[in-house]
N, C-alpha and C. Protein backbone atom coordinates (compact mmCIF):
# COMPACT_ATOMS: atom_id res chain seq x y z
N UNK A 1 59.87 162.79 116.42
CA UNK A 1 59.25 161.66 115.73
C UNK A 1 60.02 160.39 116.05
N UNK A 2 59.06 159.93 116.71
CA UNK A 2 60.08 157.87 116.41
C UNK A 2 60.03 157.04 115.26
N UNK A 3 61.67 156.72 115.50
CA UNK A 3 61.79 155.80 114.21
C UNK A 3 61.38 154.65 114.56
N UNK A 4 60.62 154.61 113.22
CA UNK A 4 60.23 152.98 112.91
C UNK A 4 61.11 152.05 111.90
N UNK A 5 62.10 152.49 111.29
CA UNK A 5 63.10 151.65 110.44
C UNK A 5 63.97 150.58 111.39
N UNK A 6 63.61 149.73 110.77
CA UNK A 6 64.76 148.62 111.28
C UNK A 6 66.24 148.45 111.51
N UNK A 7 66.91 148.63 112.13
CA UNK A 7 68.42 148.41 112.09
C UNK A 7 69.00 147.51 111.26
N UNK A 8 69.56 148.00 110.18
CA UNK A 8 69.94 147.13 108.96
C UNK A 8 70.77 146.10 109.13
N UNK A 9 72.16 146.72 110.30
CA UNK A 9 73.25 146.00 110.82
C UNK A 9 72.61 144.88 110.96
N UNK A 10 71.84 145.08 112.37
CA UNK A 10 71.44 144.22 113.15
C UNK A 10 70.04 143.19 112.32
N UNK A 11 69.83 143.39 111.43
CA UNK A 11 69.04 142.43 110.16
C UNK A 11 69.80 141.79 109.76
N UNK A 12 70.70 142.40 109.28
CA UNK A 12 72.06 141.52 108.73
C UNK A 12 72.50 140.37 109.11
N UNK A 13 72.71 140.44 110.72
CA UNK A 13 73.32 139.60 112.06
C UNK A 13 71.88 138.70 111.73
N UNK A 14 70.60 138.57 111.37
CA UNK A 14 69.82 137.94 112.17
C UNK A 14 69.50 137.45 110.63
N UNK A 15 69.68 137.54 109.76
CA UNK A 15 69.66 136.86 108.24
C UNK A 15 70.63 136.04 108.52
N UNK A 16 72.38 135.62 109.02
CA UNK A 16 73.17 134.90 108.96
C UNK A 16 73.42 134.30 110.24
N UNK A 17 72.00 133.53 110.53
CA UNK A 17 72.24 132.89 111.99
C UNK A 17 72.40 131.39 111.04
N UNK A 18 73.09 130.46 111.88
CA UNK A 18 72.60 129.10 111.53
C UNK A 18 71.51 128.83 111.52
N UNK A 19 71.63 127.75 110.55
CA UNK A 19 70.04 127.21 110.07
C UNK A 19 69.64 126.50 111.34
N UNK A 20 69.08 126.31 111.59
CA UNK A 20 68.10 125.63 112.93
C UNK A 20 67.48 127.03 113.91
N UNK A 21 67.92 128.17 113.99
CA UNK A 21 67.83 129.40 114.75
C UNK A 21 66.58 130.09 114.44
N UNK A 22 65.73 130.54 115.25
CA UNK A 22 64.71 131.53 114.80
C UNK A 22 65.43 132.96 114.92
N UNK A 23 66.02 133.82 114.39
CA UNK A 23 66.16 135.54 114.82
C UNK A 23 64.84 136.31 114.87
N UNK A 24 65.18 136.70 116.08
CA UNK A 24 64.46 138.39 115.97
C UNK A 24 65.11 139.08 116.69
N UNK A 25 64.35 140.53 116.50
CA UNK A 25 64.56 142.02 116.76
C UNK A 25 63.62 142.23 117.86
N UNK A 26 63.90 142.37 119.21
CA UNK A 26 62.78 142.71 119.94
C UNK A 26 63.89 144.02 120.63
N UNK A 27 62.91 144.90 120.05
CA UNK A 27 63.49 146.61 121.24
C UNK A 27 65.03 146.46 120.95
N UNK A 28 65.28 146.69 119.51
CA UNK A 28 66.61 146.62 118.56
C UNK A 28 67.50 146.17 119.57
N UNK A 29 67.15 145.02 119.92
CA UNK A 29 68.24 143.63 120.33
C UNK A 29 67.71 142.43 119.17
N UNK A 30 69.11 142.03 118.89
CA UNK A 30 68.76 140.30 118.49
C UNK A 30 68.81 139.65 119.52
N UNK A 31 67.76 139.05 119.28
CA UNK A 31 67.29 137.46 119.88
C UNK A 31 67.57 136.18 119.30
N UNK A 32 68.01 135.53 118.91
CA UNK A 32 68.02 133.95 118.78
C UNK A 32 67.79 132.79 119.34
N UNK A 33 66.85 131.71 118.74
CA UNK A 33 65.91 131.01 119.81
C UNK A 33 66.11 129.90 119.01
N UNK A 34 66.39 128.82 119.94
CA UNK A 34 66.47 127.53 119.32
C UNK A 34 65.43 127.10 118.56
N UNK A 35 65.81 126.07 117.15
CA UNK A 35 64.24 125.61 116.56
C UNK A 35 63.36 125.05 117.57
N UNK A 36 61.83 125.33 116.76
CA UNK A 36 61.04 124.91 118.35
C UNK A 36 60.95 123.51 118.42
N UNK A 37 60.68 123.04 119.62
CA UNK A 37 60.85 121.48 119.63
C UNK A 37 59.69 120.77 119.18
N UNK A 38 59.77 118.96 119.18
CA UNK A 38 58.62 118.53 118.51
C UNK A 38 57.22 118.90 119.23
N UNK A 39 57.12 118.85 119.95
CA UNK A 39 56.18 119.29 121.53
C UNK A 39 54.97 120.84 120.39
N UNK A 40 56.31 121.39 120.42
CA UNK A 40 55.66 123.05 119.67
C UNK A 40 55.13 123.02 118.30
N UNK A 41 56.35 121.99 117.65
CA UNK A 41 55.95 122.19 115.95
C UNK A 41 54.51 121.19 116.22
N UNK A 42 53.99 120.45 116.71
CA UNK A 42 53.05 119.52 116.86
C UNK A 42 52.02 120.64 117.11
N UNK A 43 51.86 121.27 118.38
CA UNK A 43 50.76 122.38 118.66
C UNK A 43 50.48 123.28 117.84
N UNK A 44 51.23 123.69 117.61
CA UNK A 44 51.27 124.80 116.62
C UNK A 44 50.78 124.52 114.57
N UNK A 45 51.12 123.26 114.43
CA UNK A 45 50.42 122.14 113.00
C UNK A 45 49.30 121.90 113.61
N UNK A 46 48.55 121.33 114.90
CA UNK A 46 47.36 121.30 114.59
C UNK A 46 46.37 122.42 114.48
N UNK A 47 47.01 123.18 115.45
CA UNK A 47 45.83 124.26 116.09
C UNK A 47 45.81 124.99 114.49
N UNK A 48 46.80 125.18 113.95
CA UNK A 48 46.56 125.69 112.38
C UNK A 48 45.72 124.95 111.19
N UNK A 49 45.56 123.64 111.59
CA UNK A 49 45.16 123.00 110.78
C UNK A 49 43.14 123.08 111.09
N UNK A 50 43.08 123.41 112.49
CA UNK A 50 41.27 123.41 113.34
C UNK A 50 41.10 124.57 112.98
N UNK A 51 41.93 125.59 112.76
CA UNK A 51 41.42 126.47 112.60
C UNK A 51 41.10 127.28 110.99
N UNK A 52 42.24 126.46 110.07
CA UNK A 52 41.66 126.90 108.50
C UNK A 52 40.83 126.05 108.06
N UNK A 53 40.35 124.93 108.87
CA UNK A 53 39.37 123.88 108.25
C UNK A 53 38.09 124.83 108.44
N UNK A 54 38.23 125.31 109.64
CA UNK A 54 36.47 125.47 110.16
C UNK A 54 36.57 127.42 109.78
N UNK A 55 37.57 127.89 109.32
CA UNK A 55 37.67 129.53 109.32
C UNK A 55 37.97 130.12 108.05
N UNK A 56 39.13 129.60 107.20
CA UNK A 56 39.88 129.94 106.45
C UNK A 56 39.12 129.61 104.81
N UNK A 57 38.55 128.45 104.98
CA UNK A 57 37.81 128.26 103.45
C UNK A 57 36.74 128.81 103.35
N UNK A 58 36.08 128.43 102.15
CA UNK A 58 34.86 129.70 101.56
C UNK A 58 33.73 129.06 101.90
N UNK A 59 33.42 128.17 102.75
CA UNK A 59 32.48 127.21 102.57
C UNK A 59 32.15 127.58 104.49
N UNK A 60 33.15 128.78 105.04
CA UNK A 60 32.58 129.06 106.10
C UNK A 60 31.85 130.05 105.93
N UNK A 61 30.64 130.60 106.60
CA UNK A 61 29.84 131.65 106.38
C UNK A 61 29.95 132.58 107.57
N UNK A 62 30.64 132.14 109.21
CA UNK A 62 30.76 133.04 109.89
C UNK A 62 32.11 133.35 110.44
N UNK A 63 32.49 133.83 109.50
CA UNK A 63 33.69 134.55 109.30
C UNK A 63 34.80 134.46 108.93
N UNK A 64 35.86 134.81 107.95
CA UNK A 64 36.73 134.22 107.53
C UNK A 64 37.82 134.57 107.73
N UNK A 65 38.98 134.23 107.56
CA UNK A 65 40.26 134.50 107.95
C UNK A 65 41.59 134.42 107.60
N UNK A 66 42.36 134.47 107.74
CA UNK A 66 43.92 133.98 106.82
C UNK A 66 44.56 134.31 107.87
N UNK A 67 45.66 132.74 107.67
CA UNK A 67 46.49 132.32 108.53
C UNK A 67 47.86 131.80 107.86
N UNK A 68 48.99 132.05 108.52
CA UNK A 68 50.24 132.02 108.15
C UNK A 68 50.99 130.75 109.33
N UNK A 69 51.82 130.53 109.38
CA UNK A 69 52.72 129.60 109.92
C UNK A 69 53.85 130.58 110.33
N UNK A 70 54.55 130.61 111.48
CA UNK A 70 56.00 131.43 111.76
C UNK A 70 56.10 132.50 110.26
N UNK A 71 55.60 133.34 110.29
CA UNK A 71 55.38 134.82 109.36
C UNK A 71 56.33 135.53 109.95
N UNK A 72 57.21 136.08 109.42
CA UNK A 72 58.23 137.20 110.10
C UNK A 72 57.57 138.95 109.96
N UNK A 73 57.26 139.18 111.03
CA UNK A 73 56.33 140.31 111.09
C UNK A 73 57.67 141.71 111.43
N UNK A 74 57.34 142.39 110.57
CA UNK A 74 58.39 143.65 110.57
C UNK A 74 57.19 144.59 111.47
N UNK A 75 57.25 145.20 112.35
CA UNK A 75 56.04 145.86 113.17
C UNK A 75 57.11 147.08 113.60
N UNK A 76 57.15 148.32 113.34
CA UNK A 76 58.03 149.14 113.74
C UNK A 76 59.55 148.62 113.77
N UNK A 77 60.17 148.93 114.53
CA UNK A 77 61.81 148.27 114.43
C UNK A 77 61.55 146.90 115.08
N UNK A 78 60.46 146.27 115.65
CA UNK A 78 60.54 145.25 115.48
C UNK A 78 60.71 144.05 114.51
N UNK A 79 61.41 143.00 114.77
CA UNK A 79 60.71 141.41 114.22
C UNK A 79 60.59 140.65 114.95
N UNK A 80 59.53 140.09 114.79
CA UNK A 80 58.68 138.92 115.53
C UNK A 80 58.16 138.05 114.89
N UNK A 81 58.68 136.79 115.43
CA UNK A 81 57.81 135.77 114.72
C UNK A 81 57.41 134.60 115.32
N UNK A 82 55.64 135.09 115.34
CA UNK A 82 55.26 133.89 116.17
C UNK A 82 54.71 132.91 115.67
N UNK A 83 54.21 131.80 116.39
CA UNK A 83 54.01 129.98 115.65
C UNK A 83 53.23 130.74 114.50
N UNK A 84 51.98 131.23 114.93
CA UNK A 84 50.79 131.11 113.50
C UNK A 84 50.19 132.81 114.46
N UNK A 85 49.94 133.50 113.15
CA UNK A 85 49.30 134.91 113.14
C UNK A 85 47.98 134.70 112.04
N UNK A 86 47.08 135.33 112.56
CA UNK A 86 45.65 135.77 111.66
C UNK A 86 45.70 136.66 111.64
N UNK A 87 44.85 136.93 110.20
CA UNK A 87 44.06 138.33 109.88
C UNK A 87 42.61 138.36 109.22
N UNK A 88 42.10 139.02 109.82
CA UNK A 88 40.65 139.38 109.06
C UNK A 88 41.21 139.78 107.70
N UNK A 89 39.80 139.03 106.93
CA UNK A 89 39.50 138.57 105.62
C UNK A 89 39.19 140.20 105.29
N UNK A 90 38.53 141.08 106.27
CA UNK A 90 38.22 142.45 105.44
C UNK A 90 39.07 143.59 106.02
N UNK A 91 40.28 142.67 106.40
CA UNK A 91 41.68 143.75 106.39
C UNK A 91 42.53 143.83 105.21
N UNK A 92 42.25 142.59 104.40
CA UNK A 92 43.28 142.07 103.21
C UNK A 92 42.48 141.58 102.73
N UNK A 93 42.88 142.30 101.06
CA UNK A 93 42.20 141.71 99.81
C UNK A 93 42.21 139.93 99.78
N UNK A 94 43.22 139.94 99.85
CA UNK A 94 44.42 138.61 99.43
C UNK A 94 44.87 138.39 100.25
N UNK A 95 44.77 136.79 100.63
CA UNK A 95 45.74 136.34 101.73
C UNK A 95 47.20 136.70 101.74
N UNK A 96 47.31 136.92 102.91
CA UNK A 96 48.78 137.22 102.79
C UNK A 96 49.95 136.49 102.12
N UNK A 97 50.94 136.84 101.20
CA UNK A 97 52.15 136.20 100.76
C UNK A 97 52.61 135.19 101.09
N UNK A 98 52.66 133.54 101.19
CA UNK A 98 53.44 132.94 102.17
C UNK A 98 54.81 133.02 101.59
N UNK A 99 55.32 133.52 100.81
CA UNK A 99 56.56 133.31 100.05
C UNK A 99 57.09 134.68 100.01
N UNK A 100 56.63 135.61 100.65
CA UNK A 100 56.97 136.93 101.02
C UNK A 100 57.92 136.88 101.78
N UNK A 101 59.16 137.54 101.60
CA UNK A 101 60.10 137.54 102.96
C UNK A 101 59.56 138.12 104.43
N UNK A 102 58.74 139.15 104.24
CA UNK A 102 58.16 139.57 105.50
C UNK A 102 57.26 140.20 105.62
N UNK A 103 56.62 140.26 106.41
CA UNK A 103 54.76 141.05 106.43
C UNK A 103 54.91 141.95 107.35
N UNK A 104 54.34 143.44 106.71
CA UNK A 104 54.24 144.78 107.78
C UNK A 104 52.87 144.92 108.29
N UNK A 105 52.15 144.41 107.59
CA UNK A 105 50.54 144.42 108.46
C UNK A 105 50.35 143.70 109.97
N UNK A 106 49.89 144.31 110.82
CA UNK A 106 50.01 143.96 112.31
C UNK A 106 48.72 143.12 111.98
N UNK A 107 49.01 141.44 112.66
CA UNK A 107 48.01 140.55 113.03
C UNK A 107 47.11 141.06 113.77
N UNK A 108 45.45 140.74 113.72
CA UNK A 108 44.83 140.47 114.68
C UNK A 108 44.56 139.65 115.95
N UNK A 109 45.49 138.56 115.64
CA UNK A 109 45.91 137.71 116.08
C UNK A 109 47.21 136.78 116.31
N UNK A 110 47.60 136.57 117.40
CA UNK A 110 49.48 135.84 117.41
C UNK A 110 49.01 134.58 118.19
N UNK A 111 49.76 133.50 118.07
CA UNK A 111 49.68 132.70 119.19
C UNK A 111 51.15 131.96 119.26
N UNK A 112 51.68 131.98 120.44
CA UNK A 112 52.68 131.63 120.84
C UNK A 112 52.92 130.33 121.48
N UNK A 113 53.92 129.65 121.19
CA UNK A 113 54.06 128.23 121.72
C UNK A 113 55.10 128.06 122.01
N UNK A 114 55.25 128.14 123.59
CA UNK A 114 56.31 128.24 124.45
C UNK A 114 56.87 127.39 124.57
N UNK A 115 58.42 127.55 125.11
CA UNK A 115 59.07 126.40 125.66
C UNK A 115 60.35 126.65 126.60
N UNK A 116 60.41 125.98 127.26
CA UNK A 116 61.64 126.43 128.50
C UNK A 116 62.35 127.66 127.97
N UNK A 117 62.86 127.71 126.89
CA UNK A 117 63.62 128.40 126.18
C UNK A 117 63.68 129.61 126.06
N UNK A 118 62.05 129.55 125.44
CA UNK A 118 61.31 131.10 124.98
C UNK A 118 60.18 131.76 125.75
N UNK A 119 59.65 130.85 126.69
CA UNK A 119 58.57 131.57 127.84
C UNK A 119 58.87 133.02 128.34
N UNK A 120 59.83 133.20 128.59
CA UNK A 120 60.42 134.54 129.47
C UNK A 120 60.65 135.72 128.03
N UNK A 121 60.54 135.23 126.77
CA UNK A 121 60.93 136.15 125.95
C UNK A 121 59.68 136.41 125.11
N UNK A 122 59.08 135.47 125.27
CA UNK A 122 57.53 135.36 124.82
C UNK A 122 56.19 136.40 125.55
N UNK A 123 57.00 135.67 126.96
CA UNK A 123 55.69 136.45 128.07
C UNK A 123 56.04 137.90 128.25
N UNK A 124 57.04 138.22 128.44
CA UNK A 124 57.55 139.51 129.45
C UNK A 124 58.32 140.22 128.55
N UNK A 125 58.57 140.21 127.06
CA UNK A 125 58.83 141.32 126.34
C UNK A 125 58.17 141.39 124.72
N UNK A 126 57.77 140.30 124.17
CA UNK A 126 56.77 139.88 123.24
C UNK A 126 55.57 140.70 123.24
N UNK A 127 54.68 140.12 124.31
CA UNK A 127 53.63 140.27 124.68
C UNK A 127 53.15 141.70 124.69
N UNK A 128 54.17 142.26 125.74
CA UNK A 128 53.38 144.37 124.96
C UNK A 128 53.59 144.94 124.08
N UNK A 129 55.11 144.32 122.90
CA UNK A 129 55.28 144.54 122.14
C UNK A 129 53.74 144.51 121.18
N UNK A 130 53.38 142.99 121.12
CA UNK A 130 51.92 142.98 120.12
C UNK A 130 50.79 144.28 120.55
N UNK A 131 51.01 144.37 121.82
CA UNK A 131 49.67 145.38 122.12
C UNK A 131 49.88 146.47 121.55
N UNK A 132 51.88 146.94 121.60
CA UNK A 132 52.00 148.12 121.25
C UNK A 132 51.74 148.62 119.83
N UNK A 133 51.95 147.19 119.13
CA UNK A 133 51.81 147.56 117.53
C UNK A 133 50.35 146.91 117.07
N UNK A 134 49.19 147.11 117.81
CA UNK A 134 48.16 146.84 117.62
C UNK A 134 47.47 145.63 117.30
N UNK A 135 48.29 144.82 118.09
CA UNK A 135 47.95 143.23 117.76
C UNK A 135 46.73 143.60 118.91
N UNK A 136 45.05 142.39 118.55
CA UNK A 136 43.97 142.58 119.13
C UNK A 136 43.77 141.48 120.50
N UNK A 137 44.32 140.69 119.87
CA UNK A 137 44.44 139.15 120.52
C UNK A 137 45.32 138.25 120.42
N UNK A 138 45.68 137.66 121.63
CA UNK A 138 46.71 136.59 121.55
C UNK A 138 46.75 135.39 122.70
N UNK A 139 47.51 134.31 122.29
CA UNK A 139 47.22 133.19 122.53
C UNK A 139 48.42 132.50 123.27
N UNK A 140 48.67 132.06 123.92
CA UNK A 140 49.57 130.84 124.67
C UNK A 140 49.52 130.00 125.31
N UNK A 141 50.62 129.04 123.87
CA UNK A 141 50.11 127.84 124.20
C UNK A 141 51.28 126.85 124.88
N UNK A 142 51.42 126.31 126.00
CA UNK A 142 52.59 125.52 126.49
C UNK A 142 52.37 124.23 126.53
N UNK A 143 53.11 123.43 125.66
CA UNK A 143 52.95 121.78 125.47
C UNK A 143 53.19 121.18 126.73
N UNK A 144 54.19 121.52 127.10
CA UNK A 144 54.60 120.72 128.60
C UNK A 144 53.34 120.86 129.51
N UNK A 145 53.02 121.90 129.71
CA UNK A 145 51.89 122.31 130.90
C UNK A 145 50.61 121.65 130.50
N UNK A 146 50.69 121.61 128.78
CA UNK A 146 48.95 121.07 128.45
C UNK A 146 48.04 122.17 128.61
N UNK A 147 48.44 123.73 128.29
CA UNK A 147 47.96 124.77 129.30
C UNK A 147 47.32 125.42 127.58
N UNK A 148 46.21 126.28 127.52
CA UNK A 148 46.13 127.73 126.82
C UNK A 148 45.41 128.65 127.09
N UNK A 149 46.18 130.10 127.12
CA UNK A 149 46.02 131.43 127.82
C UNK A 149 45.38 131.94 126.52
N UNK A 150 44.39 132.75 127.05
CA UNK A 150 43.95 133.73 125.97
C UNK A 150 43.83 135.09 126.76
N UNK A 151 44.63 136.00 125.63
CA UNK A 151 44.50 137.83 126.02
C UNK A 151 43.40 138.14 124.95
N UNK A 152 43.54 139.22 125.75
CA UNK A 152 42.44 140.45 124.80
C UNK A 152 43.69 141.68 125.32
N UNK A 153 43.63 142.33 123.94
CA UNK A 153 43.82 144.22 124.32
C UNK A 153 42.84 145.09 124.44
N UNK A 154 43.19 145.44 125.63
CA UNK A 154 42.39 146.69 126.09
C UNK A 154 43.14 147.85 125.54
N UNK A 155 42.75 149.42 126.20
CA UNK A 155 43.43 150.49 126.02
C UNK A 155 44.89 150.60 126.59
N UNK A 156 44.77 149.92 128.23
CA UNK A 156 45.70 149.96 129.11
C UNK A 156 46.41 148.93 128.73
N UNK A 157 46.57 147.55 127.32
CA UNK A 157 47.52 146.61 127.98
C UNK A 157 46.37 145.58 127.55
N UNK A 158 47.06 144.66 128.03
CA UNK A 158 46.29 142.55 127.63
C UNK A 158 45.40 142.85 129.07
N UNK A 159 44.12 141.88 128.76
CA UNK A 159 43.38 141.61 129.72
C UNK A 159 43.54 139.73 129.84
N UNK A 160 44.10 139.18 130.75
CA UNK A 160 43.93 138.15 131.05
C UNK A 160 42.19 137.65 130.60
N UNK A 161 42.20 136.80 130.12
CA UNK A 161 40.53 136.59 129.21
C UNK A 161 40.12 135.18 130.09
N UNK A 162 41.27 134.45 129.80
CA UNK A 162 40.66 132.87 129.78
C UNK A 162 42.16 131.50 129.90
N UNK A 163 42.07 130.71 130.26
CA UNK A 163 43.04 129.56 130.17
C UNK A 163 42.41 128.09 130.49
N UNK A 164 42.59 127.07 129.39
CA UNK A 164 41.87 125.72 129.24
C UNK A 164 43.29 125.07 129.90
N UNK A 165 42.96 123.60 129.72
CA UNK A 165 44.05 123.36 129.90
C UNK A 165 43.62 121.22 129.73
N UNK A 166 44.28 120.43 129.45
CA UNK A 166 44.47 118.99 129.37
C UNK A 166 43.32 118.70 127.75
N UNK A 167 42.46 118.32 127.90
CA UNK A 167 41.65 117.88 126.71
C UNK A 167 40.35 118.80 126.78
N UNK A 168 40.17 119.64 127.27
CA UNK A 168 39.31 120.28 127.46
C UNK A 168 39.03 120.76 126.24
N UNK A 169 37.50 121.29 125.60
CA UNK A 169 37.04 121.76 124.40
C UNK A 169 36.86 122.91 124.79
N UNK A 170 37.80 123.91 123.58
CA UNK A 170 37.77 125.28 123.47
C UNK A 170 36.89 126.12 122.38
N UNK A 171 35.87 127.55 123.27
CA UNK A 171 35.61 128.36 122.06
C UNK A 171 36.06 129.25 123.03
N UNK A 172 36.76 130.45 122.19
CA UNK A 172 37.63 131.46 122.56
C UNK A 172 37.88 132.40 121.81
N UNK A 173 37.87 134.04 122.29
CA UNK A 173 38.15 134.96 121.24
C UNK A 173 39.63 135.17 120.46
N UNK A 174 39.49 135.10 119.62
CA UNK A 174 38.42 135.89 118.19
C UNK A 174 37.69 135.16 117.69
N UNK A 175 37.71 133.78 118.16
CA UNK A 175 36.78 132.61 117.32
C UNK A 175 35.69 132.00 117.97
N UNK A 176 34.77 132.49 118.81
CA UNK A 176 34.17 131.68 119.65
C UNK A 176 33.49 130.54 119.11
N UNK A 177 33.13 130.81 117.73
CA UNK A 177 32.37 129.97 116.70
C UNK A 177 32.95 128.73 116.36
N UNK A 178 33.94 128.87 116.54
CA UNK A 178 35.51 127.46 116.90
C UNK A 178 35.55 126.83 117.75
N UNK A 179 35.13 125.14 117.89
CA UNK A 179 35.02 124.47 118.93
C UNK A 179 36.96 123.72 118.35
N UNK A 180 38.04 123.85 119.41
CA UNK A 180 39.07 123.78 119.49
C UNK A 180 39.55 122.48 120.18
N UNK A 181 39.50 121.72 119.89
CA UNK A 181 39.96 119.82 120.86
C UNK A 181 41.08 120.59 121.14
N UNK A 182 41.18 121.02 122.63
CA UNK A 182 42.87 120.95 123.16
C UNK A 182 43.81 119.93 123.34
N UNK A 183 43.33 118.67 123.44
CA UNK A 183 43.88 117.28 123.66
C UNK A 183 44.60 117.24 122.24
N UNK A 184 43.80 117.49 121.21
CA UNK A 184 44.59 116.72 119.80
C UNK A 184 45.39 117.66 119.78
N UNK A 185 46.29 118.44 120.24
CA UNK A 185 47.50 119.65 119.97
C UNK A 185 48.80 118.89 120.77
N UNK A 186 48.51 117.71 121.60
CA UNK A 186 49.53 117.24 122.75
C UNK A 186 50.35 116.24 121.65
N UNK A 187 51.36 116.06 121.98
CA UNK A 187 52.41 114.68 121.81
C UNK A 187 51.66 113.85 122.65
N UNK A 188 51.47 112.44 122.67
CA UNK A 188 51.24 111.23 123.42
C UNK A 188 52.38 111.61 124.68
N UNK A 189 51.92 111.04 125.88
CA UNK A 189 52.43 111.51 126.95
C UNK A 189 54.04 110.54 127.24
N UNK A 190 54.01 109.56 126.30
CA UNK A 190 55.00 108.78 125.82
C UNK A 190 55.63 108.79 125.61
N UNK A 191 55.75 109.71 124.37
CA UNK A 191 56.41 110.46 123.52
C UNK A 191 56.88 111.61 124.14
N UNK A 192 56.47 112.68 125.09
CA UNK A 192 57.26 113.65 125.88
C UNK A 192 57.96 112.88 126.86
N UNK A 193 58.13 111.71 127.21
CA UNK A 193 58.53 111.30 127.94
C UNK A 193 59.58 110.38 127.74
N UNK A 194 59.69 109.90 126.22
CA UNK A 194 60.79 108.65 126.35
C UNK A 194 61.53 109.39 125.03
N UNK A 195 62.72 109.76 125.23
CA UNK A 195 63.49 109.93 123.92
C UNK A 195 63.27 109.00 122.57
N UNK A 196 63.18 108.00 122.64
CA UNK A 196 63.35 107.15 121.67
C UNK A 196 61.67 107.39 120.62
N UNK A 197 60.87 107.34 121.92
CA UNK A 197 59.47 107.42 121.67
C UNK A 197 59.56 108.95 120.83
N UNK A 198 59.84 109.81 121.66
CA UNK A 198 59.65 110.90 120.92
C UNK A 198 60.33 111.37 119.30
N UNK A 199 61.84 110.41 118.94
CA UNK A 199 62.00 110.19 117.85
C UNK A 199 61.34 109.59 116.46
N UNK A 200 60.32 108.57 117.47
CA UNK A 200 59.59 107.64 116.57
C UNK A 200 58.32 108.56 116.21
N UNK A 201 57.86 109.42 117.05
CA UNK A 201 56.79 110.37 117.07
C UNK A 201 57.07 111.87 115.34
N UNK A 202 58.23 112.02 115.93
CA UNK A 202 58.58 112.39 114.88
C UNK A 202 58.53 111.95 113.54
């Protein structure tokens, strides 16, 4: 039988990181990842914000949903925590906890918002992790590039689905019913570009 308990030690280590640090547990290693930059926290606030306007309230009729912000997902001896995770409305009574220390229910949905930093830890050990613990769909999104990837899980693994990219208008699974402005998720090109600018952006 495989264990699914978490390494307590190594929870321990990843509860007493400095404050600015994201920890996780990927394949009982800690990880530690710089806070994400303005670029990410920007993508990641809107695309959450298009998507509980038009999904999340009661006043939608095709289909509803619940959505979290960086949720620390306990998934087997994993932790993971990506920008914003969904779940179907008729997986959970009740939206999920936001004041919960951590959620064991596997998302239907992850979306990730990369950055120099975390791309390589995101793409190439993240990524089968979700398939393995039954995540359905997932998302990446890279500010710098102006880029977003959409998977699907198959039996075998992610199926490359789809990728928009600059201002282009998105509908995309799990939401096709979601028309998505990719443009309003960017920093002003100004603002990635001039320190000072990007302080003031802030």
């Amino acid at each position: 039988m495989t264990q699914t308990r978490i390494d307590q030690a190594t929870y321990s280590v990843l509860n007493a990181l400095p404050l600015g640090w994201v920890g996780e547990i990927v394949e009982d290693e800690l990880v530690a990842s710089p806070r994400p930059l303005a670029s990410q926290t920007r993508a990641a606030f809107m695309l959450g914000v298009e998507l509980r306007e038009q999904l999340e309230q009661r006043r939608s009729n095709q289909g509803r949903w619940c959505f979290l912000r960086a949720p620390e997902l306990h998934l087997g001896r994993d932790v993971m925590v990506p920008e914003l995770a969904g779940w179907r409305r008729e997986r959970v009574e009740v939206p999920p906890d936001p004041s919960a220390p951590f959620l064991t229910l596997t998302p239907d949905w992850v979306c990730e918002v990369v950055s120099p930093a975390t791309i390589a830890l995101d793409r190439t050990r993240k990524l089968p992790l979700y398939a393995q613990h039954g995540v359905s769909h997932a998302w990446f999104i890279d500010p710098e590039a102006r880029t977003l990837e959409v998977f699907q899980r198959l039996k075998r693994g992610w199926l490359f689905a789809a990728s928009y990219e600059g201002d282009a208008l998105v509908r995309a699974e799990p939401f096709p019913q979601v028309t998505v402005n990719l443009g309003s998720l960017w920093l002003p090109l100004e603002a990635t570009e001039s320190p000072r600018a990007l302080a003031v952006a802030r």
